[in-house]
N, C-alpha and C. Protein backbone atom coordinates (compact mmCIF):
# COMPACT_ATOMS: atom_id res chain seq x y z
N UNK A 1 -28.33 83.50 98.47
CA UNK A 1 -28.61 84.64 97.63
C UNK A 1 -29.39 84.17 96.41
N UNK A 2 -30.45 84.35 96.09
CA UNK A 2 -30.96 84.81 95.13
C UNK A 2 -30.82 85.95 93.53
N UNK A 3 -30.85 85.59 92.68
CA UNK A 3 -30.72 86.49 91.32
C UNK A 3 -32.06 86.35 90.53
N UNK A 4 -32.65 87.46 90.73
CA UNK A 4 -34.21 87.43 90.05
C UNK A 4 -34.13 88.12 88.81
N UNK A 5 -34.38 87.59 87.55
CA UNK A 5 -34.34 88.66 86.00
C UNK A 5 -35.98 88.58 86.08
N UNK A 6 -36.15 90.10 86.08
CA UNK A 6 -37.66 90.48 85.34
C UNK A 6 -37.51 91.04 84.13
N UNK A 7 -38.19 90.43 83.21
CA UNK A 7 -38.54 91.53 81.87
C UNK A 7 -40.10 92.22 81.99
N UNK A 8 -39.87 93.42 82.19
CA UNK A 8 -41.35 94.13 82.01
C UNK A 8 -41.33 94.83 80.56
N UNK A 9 -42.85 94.80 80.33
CA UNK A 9 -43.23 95.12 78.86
C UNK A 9 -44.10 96.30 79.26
N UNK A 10 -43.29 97.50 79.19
CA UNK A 10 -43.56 98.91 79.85
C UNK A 10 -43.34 99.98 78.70
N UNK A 11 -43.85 101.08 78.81
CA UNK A 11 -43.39 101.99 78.24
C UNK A 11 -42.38 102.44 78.46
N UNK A 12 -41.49 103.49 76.90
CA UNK A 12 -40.04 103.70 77.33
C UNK A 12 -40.04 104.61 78.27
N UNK A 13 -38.76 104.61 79.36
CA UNK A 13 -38.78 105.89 80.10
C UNK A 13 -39.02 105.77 81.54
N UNK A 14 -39.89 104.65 81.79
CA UNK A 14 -40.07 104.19 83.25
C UNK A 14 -39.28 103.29 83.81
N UNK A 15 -38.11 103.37 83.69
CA UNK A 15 -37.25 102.27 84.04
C UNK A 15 -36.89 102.75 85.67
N UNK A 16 -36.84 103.60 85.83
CA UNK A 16 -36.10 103.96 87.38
C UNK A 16 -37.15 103.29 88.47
N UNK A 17 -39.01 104.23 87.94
CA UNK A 17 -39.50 103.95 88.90
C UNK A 17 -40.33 102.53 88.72
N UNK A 18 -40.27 101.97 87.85
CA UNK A 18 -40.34 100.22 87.92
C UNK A 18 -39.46 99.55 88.92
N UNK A 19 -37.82 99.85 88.55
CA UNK A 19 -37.04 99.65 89.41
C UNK A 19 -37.00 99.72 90.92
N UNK A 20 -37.48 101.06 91.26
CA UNK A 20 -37.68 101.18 92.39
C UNK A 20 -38.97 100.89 93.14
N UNK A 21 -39.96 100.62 92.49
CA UNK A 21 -41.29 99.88 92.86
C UNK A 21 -41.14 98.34 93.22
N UNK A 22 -40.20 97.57 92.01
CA UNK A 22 -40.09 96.06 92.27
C UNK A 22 -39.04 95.93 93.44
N UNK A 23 -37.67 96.90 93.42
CA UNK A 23 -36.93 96.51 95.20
C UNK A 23 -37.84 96.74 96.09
N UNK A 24 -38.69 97.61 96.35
CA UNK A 24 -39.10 98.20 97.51
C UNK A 24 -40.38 96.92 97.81
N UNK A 25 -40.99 95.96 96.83
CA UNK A 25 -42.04 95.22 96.91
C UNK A 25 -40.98 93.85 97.54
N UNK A 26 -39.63 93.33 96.79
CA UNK A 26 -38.77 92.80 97.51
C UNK A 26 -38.04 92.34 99.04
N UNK A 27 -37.45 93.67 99.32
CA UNK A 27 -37.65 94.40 100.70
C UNK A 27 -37.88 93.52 101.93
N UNK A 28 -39.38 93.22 102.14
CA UNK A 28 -39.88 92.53 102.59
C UNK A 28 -39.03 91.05 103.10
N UNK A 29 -38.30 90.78 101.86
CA UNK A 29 -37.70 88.97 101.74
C UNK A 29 -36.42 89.25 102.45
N UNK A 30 -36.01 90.40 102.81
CA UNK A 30 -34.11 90.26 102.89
C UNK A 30 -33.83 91.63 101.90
N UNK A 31 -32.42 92.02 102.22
CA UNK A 31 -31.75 92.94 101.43
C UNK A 31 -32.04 93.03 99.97
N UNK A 32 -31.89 94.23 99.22
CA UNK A 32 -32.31 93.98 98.26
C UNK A 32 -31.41 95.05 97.20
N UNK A 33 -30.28 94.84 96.53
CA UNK A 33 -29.90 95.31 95.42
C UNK A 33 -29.92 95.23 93.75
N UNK A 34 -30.35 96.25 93.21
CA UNK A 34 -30.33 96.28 91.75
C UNK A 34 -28.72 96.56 91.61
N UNK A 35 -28.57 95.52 90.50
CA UNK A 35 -27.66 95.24 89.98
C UNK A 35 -27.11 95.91 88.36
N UNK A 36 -28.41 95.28 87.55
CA UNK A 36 -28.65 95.66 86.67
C UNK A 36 -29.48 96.16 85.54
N UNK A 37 -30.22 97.11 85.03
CA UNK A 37 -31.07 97.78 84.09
C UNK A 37 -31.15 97.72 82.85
N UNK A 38 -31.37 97.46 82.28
CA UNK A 38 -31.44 97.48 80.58
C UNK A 38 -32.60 98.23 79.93
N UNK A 39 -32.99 98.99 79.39
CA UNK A 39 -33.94 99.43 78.89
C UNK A 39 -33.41 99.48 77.23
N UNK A 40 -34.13 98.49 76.25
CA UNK A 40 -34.33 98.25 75.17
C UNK A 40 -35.39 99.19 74.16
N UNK A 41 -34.90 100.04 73.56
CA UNK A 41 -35.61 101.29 73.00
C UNK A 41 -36.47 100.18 71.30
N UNK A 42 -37.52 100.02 70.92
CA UNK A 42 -38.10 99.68 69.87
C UNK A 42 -36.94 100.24 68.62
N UNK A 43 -37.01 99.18 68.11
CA UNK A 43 -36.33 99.53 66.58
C UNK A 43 -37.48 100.47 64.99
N UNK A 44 -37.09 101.37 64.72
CA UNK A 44 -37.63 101.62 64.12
C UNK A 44 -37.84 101.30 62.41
N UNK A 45 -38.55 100.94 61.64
CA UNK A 45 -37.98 100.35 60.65
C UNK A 45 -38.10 101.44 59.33
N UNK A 46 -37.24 101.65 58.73
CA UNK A 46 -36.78 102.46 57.84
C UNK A 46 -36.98 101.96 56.38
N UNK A 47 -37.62 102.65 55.26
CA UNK A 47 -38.00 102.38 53.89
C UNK A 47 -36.93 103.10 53.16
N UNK A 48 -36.46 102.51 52.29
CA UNK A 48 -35.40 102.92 51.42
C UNK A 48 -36.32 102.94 50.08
């Protein structure tokens, strides 16, 4: 078994179909489950 971490540098919001673009390109090698997602929203910075 294999454990592959991708970080893509995407716009917010496309996380599903990234997700489902990179298993389905996978596929190919053997079974293929997502495990886990993270989508990291930009911090915004605030002036006091």
């Amino acid at each position: 078994m294999l454990i592959i971490t991708i970080e893509v540098n995407a716009p917010s919001g496309q996380a599903i179909g990234i997700k489902e673009a990179i298993a389905q390109d996978l596929e190919k090698y053997g079974d293929v489950r997502v495990t886990n997602i993270k989508e990291i929203q930009p911090k915004q910075e605030r002036l006091f």
